[in-house]
Protein backbone atom coordinates (compact mmCIF):
# COMPACT_ATOMS: atom_id res chain seq x y z
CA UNK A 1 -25.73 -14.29 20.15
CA UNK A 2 -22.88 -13.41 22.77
CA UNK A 3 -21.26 -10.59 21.93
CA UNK A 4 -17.66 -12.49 21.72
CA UNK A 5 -19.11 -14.90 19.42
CA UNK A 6 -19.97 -12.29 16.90
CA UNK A 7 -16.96 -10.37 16.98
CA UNK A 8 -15.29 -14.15 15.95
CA UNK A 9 -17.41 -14.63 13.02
CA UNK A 10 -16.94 -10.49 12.13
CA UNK A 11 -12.73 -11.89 12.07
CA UNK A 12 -13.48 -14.86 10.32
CA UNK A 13 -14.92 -12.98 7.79
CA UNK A 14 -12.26 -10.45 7.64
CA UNK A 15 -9.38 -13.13 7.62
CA UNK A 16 -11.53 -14.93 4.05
CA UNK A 17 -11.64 -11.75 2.93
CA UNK A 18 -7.68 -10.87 3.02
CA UNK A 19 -6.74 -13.88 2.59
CA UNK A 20 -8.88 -14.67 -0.61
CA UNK A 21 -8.27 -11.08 -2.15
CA UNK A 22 -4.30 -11.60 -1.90
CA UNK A 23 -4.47 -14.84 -3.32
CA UNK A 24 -6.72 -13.22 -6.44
CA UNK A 25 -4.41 -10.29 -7.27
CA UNK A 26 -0.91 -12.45 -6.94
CA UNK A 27 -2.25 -14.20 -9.97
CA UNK A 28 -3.61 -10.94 -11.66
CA UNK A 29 -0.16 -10.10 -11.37
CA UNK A 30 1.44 -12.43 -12.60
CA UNK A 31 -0.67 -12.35 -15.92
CA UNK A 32 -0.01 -8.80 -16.31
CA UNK A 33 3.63 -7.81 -14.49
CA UNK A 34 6.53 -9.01 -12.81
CA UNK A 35 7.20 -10.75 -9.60
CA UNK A 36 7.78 -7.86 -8.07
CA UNK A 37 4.73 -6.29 -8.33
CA UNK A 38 2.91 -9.39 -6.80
CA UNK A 39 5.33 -8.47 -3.88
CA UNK A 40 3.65 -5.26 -4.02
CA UNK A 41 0.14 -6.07 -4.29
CA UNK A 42 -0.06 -8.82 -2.23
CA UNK A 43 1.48 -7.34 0.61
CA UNK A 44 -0.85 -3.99 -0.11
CA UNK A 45 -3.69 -6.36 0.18
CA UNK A 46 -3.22 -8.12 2.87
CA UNK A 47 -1.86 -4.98 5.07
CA UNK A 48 -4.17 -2.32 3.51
CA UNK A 49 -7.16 -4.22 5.46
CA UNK A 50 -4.94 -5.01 8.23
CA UNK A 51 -3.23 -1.79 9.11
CA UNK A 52 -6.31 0.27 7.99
CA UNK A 53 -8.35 -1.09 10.95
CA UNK A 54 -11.22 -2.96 8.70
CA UNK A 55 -13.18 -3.93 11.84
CA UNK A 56 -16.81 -4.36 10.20
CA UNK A 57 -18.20 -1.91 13.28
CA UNK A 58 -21.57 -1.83 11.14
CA UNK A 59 -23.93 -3.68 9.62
CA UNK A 60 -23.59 -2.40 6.76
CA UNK A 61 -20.35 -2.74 6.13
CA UNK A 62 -20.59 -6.77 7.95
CA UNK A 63 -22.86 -7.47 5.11
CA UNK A 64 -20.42 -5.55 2.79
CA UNK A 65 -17.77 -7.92 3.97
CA UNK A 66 -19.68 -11.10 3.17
CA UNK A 67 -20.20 -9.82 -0.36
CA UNK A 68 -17.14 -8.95 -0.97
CA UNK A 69 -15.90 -12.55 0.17
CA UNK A 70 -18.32 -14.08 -2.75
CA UNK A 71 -16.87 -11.13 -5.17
CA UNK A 72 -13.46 -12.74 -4.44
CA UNK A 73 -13.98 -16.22 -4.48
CA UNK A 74 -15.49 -15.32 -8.05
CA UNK A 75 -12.57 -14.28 -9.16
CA UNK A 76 -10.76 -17.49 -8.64
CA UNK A 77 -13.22 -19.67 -9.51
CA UNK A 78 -12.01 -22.53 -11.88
CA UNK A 79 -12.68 -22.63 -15.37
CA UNK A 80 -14.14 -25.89 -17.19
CA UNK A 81 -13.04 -26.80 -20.34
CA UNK A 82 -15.41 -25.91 -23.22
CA UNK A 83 -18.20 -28.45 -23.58
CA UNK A 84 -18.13 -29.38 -20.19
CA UNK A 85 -21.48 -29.52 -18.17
CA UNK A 86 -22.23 -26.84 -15.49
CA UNK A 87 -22.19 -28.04 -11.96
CA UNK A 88 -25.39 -26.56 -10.43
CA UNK A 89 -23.33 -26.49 -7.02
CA UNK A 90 -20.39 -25.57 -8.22
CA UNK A 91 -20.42 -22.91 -10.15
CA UNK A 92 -17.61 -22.41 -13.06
CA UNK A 93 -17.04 -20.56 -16.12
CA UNK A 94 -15.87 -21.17 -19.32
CA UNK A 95 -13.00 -17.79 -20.14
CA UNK A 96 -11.38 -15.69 -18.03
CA UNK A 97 -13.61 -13.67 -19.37
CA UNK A 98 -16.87 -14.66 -18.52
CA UNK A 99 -15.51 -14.76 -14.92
CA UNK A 100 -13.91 -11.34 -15.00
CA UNK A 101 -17.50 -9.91 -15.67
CA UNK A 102 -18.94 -11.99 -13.16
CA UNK A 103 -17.17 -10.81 -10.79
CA UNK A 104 -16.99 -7.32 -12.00
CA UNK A 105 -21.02 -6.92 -11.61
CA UNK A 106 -20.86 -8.38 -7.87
CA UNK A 107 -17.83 -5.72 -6.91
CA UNK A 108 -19.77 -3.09 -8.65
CA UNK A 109 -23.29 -4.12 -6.42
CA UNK A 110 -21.14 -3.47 -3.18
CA UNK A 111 -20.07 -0.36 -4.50
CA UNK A 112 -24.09 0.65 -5.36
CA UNK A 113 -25.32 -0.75 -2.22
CA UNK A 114 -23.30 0.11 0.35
CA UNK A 115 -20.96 3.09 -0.95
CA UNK A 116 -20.19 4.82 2.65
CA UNK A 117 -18.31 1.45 3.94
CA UNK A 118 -14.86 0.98 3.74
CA UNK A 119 -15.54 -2.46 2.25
CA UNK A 120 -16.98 -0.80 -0.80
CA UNK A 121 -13.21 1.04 -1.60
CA UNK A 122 -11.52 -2.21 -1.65
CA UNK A 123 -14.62 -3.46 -3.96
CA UNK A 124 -13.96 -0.88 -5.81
CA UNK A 125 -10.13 -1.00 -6.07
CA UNK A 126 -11.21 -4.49 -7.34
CA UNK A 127 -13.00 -3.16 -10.03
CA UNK A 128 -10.27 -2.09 -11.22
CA UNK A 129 -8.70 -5.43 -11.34
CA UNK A 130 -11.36 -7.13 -13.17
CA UNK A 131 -11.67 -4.03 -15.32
CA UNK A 132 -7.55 -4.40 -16.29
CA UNK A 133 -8.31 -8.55 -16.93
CA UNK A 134 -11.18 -7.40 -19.14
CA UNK A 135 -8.20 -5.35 -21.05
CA UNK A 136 -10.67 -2.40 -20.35
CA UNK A 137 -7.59 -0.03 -19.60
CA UNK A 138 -9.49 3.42 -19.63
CA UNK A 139 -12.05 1.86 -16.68
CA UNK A 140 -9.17 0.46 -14.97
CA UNK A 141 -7.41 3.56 -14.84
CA UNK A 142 -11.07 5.55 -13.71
CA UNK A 143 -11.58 3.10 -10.98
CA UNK A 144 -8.06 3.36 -9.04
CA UNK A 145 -8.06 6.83 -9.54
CA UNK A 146 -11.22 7.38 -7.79
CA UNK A 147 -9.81 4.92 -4.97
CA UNK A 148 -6.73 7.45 -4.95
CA UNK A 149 -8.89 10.29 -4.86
CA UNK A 150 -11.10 8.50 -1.92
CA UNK A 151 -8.69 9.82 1.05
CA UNK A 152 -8.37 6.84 2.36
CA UNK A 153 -3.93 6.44 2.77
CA UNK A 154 -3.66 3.04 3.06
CA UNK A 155 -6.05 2.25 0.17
CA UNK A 156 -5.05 5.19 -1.84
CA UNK A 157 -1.67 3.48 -2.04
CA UNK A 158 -2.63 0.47 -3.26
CA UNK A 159 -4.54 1.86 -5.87
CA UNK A 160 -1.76 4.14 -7.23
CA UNK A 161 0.68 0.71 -7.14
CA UNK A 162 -2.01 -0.82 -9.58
CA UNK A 163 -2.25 2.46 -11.65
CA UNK A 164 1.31 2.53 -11.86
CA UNK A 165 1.50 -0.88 -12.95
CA UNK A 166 -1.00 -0.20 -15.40
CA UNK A 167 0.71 2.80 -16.71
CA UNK A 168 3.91 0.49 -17.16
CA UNK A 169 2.01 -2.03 -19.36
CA UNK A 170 0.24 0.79 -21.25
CA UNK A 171 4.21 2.25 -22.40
CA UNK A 172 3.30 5.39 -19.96
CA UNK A 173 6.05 5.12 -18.35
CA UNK A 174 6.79 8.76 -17.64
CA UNK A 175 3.31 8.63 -15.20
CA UNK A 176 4.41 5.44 -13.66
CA UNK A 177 7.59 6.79 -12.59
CA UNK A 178 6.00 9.63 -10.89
CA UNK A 179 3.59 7.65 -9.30
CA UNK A 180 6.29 5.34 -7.99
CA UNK A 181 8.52 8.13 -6.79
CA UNK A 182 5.37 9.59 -4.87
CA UNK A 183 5.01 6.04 -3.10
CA UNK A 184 8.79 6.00 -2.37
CA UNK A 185 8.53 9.60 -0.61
CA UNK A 186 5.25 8.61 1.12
CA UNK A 187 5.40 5.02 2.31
CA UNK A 188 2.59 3.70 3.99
CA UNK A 189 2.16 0.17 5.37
CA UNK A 190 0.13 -1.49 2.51
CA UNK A 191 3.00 -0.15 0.17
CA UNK A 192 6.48 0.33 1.61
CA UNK A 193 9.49 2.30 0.10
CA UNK A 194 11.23 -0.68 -0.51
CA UNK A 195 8.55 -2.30 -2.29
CA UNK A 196 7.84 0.84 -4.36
CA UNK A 197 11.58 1.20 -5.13
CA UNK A 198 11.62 -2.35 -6.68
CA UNK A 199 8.52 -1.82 -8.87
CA UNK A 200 10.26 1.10 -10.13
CA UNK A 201 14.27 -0.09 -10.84
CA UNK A 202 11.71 -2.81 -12.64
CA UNK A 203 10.11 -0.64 -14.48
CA UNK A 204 13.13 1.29 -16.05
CA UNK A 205 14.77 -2.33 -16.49
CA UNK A 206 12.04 -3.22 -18.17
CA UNK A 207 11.77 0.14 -20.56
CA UNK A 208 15.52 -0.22 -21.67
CA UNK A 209 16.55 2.50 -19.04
CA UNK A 210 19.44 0.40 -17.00
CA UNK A 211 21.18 3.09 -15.64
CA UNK A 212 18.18 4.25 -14.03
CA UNK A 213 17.19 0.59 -12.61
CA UNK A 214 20.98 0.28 -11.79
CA UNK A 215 20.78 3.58 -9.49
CA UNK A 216 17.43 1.99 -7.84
CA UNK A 217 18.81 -1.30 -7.45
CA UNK A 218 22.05 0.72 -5.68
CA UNK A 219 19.83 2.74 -3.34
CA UNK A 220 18.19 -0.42 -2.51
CA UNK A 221 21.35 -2.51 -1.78
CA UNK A 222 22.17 0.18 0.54
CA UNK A 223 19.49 1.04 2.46
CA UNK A 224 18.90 -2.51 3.48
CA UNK A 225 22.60 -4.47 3.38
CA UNK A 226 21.25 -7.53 5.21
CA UNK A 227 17.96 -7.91 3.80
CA UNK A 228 16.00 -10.17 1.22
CA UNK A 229 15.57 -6.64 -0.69
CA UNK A 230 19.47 -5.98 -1.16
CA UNK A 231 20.30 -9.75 -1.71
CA UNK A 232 17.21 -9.18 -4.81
CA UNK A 233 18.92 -5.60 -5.53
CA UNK A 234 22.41 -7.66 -5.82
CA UNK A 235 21.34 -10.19 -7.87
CA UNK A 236 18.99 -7.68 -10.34
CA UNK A 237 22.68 -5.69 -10.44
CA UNK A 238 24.73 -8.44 -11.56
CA UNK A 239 21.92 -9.33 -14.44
CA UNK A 240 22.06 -5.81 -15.45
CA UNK A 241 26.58 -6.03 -15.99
């Protein structure tokens, strides 16, 4: 196989993969935050492989990818109503459940099989996810931390978005406010300041602290006058009067 035709199926696989894995955690999101943390971990998705140079320059981490791709499409796999026949070629599940563990096992086999790729930290960012659908806080909370803990910047980041969002759900909202504050000093390109600053004015908004999310929601309106983020920041300020 010419050498130009592999590196085209190597970004085919890479673009599934992105794609596939933003799609999956906008609608995590939405089940368990706002609409501004899908801004958050979409965009983390999407750049964290992007920016972080995810090139598949092995073959382990090539066959990583393809993995990962069916660990993904798991996750948003339909669900059949109950009673409904199996499809031998299409497989479905009945809960949201049954499909979180499914998926859960298949992330976890990248992470045993091929733990030196950089493949295997997004799997296991992703277990994570499926952990926080299976309402299985204290593994959720063991897997991003162990992303964060990883070294890798990009990656690290969107792991400590998740926990924060966890922490925010789970009424700790003391921890989520220092991990967002840690995000807004150190941007990176999978989560930016501005992204990090919304989760948080969010967050205290959300926690009956307004004059905290007003101050955010200020900062915000000022640092970017023009932009979507300080026409959002207007609109979150007049809400809050």
């Amino acid at each position: 196989m010419r050498a130009e035709t592999r590196h085209q199926l190597k970004q085919d696989a890479f673009s599934r993969v992105t794609i596939d894995a933003a799609e999956r955690t906008a609608h995590w999101s939405v089940e368990h935050r706002s609409t501004l943390t899908i801004a958050a971990i979409v965009v983390a998705v999407v750049l964290t492989v992007v920016v972080g140079g995810w090139y598949y320059l092995g073959a382990q981490d090539e066959k990583a990818s393809l993995d990962l791709s069916k660990a993904v499409r798991t996750m948003d796999t339909q669900l059949r109503p109950a009673g409904s026949p199996e499809q031998p070629d299409f497989p479905t599940f009945t809960s949201a459940k049954e499909r979180a563990q499914a998926a859960q096992k298949q992330f976890q086999a990248i992470v045993d099989q091929y733990p030196h790729t950089r493949t295997a930290d997004m799997a296991h960012y992703f277990l994570g996810v499926t952990a926080a659908n299976l309402s299985d806080n204290a593994a959720a909370e063991r897997n991003f931390k162990d992303v964060i803990s990883a070294g890798h910047r990009e990656v690290a980041a969107l792991a400590k978005a998740a926990l924060a969002s966890l922490y925010g759900q789970s009424n700790r909202v003391k921890e989520a406010v220092a991990l967002y504050q840690e995000l807004i000093a150190k941007p990176t390109a999978s989560v930016s300041k501005v992204t990090a600053q919304l989760s948080l004015a969010e967050l205290y908004h959300s926690s009956n602290q307004p004059l905290e999310a007003k101050r955010i929601y200020e900062q915000i309106k000022k640092e970017n006058p023009a932009g979507e983020a300080g026409q959002l920041a207007t609109q979150k300020l007049a809400e809050l009067k």
